[in-house]
Every structure is written in structure tokens, then in C-alpha cells.
N, C-alpha and C. Protein backbone atom coordinates (compact mmCIF):
# COMPACT_ATOMS: atom_id res chain seq x y z
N UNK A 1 113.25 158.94 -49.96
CA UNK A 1 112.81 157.64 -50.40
C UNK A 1 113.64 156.59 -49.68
N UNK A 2 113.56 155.41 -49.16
CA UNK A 2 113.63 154.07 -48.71
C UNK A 2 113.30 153.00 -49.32
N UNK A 3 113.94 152.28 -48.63
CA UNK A 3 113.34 150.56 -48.64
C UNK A 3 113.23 149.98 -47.89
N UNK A 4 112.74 148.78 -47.52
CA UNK A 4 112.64 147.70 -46.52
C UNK A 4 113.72 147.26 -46.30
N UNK A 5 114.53 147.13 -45.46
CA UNK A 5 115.30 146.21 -45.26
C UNK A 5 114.68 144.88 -44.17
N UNK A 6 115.03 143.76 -44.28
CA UNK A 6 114.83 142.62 -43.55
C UNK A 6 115.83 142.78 -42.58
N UNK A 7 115.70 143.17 -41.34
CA UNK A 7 116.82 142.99 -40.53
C UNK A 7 116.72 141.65 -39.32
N UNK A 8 116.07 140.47 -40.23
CA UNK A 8 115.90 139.63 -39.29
C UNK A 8 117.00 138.62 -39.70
N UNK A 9 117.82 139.21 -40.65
CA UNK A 9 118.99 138.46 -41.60
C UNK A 9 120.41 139.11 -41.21
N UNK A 10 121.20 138.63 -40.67
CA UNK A 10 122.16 139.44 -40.89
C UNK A 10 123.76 138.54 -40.96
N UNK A 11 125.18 139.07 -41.68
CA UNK A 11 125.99 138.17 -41.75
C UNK A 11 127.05 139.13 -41.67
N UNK A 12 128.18 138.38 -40.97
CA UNK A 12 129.56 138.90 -40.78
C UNK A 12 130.53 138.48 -41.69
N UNK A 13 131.31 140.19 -42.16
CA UNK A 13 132.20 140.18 -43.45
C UNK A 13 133.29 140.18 -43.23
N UNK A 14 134.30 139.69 -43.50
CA UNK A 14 135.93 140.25 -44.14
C UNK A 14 136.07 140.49 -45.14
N UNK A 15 137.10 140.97 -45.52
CA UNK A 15 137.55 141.45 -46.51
C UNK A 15 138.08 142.95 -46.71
N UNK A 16 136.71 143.94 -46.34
CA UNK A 16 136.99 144.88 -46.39
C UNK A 16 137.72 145.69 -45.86
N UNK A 17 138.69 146.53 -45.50
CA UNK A 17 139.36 147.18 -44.41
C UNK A 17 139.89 146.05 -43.37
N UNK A 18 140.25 146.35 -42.34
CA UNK A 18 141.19 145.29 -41.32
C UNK A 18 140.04 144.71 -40.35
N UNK A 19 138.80 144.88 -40.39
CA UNK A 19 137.84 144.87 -39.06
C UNK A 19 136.80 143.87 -40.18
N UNK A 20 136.13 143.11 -39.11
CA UNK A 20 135.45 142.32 -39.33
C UNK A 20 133.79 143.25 -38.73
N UNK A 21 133.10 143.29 -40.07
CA UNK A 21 131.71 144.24 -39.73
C UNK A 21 130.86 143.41 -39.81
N UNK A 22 129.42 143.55 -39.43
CA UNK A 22 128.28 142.77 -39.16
C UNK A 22 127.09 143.78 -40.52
N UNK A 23 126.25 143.12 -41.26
CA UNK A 23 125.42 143.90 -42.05
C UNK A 23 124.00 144.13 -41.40
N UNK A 24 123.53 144.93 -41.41
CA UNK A 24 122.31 145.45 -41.13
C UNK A 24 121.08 144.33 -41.09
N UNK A 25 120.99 144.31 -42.72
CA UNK A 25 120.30 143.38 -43.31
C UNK A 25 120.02 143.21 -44.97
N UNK A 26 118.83 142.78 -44.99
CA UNK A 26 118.73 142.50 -46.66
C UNK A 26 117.99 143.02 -47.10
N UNK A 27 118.04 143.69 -48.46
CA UNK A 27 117.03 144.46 -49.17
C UNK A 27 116.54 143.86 -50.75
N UNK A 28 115.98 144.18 -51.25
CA UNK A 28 115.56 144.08 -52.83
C UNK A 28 116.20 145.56 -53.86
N UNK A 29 117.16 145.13 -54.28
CA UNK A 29 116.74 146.41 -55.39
C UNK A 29 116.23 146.01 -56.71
N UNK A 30 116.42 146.96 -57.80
CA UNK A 30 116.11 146.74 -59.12
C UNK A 30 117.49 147.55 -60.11
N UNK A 31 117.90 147.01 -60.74
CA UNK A 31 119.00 147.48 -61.91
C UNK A 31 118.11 147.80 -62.90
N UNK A 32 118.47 148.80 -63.56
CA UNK A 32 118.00 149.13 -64.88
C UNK A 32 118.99 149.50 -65.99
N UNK A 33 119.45 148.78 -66.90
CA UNK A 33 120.63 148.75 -67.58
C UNK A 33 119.85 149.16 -69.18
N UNK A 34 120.73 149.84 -69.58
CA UNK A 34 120.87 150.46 -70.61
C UNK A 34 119.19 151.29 -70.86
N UNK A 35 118.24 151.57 -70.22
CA UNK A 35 117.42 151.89 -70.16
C UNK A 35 116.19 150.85 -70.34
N UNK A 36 115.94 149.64 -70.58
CA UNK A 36 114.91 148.93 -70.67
C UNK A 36 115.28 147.22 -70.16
N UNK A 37 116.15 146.69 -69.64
CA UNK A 37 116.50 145.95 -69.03
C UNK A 37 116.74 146.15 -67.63
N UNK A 38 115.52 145.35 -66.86
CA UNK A 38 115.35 145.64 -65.44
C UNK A 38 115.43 144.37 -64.48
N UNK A 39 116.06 144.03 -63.45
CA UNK A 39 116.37 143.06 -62.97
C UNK A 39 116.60 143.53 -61.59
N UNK A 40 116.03 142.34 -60.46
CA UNK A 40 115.58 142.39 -59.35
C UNK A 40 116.62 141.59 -59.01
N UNK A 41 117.38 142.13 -57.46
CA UNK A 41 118.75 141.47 -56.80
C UNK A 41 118.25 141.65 -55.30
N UNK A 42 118.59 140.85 -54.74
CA UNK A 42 118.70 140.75 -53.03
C UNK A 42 120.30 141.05 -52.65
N UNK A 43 120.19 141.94 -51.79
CA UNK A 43 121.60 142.03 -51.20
C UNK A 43 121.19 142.77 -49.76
N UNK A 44 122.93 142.74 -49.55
CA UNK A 44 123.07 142.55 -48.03
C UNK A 44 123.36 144.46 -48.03
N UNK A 45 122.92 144.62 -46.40
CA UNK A 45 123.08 146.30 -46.18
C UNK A 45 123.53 146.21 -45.26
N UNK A 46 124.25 147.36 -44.70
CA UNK A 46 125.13 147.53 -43.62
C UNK A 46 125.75 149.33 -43.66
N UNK A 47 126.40 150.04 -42.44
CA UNK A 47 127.14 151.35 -42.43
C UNK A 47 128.42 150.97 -42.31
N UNK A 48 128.74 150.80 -43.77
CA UNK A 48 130.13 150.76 -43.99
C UNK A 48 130.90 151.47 -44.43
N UNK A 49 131.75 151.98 -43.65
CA UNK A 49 131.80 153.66 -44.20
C UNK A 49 131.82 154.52 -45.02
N UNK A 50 130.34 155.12 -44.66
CA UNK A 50 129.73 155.94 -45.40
C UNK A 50 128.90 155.36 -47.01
N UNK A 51 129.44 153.92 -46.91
CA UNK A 51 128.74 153.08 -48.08
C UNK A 51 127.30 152.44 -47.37
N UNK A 52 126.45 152.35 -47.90
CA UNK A 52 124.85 151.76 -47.44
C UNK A 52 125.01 150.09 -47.96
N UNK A 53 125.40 150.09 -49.10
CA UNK A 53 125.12 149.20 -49.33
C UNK A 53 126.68 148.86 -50.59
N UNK A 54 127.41 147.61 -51.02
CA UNK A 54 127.88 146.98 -52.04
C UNK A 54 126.82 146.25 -52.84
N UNK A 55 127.43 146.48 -53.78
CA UNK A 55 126.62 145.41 -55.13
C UNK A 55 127.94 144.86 -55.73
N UNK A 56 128.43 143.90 -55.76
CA UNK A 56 129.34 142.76 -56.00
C UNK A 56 129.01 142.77 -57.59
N UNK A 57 129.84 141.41 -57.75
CA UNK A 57 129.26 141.63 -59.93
C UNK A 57 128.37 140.27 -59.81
N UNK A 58 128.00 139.58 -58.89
CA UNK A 58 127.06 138.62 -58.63
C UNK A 58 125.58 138.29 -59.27
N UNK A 59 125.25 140.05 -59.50
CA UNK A 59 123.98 140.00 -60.47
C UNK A 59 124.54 139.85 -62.09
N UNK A 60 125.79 139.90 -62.59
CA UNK A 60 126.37 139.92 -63.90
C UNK A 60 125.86 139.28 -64.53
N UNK A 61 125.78 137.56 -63.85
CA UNK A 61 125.99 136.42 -64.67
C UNK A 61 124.88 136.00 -65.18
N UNK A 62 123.65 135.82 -63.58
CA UNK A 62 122.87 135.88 -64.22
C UNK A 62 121.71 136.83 -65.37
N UNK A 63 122.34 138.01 -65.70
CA UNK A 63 121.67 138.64 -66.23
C UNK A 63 122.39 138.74 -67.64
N UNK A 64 123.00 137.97 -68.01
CA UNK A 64 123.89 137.76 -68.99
C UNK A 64 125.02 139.07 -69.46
N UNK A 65 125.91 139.53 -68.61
CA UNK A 65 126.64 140.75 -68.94
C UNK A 65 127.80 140.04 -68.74
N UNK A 66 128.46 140.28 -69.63
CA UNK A 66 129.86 140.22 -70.41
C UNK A 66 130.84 141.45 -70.17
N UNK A 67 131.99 141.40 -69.60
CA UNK A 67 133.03 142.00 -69.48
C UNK A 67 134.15 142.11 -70.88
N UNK A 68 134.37 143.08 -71.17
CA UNK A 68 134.96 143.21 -72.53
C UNK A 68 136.52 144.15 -72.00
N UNK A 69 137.33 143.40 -71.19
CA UNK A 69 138.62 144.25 -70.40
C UNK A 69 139.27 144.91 -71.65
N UNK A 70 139.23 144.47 -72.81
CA UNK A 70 140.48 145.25 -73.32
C UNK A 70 139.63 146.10 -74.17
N UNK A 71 138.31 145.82 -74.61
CA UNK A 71 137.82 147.36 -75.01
C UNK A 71 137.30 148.15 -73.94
N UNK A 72 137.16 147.80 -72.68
CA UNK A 72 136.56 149.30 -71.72
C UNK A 72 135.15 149.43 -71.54
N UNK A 73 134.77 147.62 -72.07
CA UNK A 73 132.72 148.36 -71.89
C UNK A 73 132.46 146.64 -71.45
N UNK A 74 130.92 147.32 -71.27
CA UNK A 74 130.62 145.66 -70.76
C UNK A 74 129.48 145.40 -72.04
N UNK A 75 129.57 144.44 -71.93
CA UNK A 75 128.11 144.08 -73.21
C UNK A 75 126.82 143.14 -72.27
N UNK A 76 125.58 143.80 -72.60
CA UNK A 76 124.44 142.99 -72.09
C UNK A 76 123.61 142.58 -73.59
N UNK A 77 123.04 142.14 -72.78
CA UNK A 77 121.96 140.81 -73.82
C UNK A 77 121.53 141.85 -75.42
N UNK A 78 121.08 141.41 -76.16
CA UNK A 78 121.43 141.99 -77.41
C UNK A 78 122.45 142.89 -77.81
N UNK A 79 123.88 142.62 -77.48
CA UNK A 79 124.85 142.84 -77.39
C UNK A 79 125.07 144.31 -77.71
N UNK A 80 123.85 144.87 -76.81
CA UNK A 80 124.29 146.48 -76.80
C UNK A 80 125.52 146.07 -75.78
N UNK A 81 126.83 147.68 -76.20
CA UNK A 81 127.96 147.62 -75.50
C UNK A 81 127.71 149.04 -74.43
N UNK A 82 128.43 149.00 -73.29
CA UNK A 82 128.26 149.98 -72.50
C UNK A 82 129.78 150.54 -72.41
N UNK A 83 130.36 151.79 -72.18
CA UNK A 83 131.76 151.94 -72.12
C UNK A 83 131.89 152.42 -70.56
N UNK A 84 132.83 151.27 -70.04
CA UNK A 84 132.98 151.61 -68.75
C UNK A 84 133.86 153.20 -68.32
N UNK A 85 133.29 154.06 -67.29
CA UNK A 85 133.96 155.06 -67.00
C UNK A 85 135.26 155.11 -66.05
N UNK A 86 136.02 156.16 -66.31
CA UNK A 86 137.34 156.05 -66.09
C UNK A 86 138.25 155.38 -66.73
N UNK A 87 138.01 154.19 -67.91
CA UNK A 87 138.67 153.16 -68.26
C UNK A 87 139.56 153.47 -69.66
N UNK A 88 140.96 153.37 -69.52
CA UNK A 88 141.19 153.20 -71.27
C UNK A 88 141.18 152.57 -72.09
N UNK A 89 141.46 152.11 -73.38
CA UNK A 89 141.06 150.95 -73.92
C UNK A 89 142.41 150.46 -73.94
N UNK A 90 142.69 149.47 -74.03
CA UNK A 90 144.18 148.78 -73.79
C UNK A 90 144.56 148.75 -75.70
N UNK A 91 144.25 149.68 -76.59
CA UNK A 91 144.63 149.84 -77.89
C UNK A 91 143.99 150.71 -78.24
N UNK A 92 144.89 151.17 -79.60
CA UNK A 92 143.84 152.59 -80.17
C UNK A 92 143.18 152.75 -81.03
N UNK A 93 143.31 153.45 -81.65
CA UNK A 93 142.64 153.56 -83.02
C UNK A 93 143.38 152.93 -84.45
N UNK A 94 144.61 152.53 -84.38
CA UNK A 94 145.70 152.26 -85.18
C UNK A 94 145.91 151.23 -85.17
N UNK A 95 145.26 150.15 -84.15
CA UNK A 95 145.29 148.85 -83.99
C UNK A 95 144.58 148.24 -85.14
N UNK A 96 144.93 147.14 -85.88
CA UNK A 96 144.27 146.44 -86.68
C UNK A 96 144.44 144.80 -86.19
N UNK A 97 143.31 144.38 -87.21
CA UNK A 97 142.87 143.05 -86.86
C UNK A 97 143.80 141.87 -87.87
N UNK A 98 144.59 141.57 -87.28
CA UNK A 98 145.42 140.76 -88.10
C UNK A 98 144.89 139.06 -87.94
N UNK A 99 144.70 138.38 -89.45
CA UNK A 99 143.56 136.82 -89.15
C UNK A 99 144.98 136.16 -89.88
N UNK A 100 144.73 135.13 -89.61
CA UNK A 100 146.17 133.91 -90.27
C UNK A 100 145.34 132.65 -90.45
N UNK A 101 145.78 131.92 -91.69
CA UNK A 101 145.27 130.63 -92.64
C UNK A 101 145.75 129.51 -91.59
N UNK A 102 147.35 129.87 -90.90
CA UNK A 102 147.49 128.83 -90.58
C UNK A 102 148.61 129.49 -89.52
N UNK A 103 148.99 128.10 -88.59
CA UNK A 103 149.56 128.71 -87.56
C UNK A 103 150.85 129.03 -87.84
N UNK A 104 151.76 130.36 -87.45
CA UNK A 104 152.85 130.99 -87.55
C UNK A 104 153.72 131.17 -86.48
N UNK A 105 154.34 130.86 -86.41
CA UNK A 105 155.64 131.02 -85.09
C UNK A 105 156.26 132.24 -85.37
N UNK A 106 155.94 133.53 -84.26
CA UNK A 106 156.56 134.45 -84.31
C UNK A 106 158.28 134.76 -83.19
N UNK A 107 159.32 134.86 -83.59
CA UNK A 107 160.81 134.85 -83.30
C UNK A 107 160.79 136.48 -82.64
């Protein structure tokens, strides 16, 4: 299976590694998140080693996804949560939620 790429587009990167690479061109994909949320992105293609293509977090914002760093998941639109892999949660199970009336200066 394939896609089109537009290779009548193309743009030069840094960043990656020490060499400045040129991309192929541009394609369409589709995300499908959590199984019924589907969203269409343009991005750039290129043989970067052994990678076809990056996807940046550029489609995030507009698709309304939320980064949740200290629990380990991301949250999309009806705030289903996703748990990111490899990740720990920066607390455990023993952590509690401590609320205050008013402000306290801790020494």
C-alpha cells in the first residue's frame, strides 16, 4: 500500500542529526485516535534514516489533545484518557489529593 506524495513541494530541515536534509515531498494522512476520531494532516516526507516520514505534535492542537505529563496519558475530546507507552507516572498509588481553604506557607 502507498500514497501520493506531491513532490512538486519540497523544504530543507535542521535540526535533526548534524546534516541539513531536503524532504521528498508532501502527503495526506489520516489519524485515528482512540478508535472513532479521525483527522486528516498534511506533512512533509523524506529518507531520513530509515524514517519515511515525522509527525511532529502539530496535529495536537488542533484536534484538541491535551498532554497530561505527570499522569503518563494524553486526553482527547470527550476526555477519554490514553496512557502513554514507556512512561511512568511521576506518583503512585499512595499519593493523595490534598485541597486548602486558604493559603498556607509551607517552612
Amino acid at each position: 500500500m502507498g500514497c501520493f506524495v506531491d513532490r512538486s513541494q519540497s523544504q530543507d530541515c535542521v535540526g535533526i542529526g548534524e546534516t541539513v536534509y531536503s524532504t521528498a515531498g508532501r502527503t495526506r494522512i489520516k489519524i485515528t485516535l482512540a478508535g472513532y476520531l479521525v483527522y486528516l494532516f498534511d506533512i512533509w516526507v523524506g529518507d531520513l534514516s530509515g524514517q519515511e516520514a515525522i509527525l511532529g505534535m502539530d496535529f495536537m492542537v488542533p484536534a484538541g489533545i491535551r498532554l497530561d505529563l505527570a499522569d503518563g496519558s494524553l486526553c482527547i475530546p470527550d476526555e477519554v484518557r490514553i496512557q502513554l507507552s514507556g512512561r511512568r507516572q511521576l506518583y503512585n498509588d499512595k499519593a493523595r489529593v490534598v485541597r486548602l481553604d486558604q493559603h498556607l506557607q509551607i517552612d
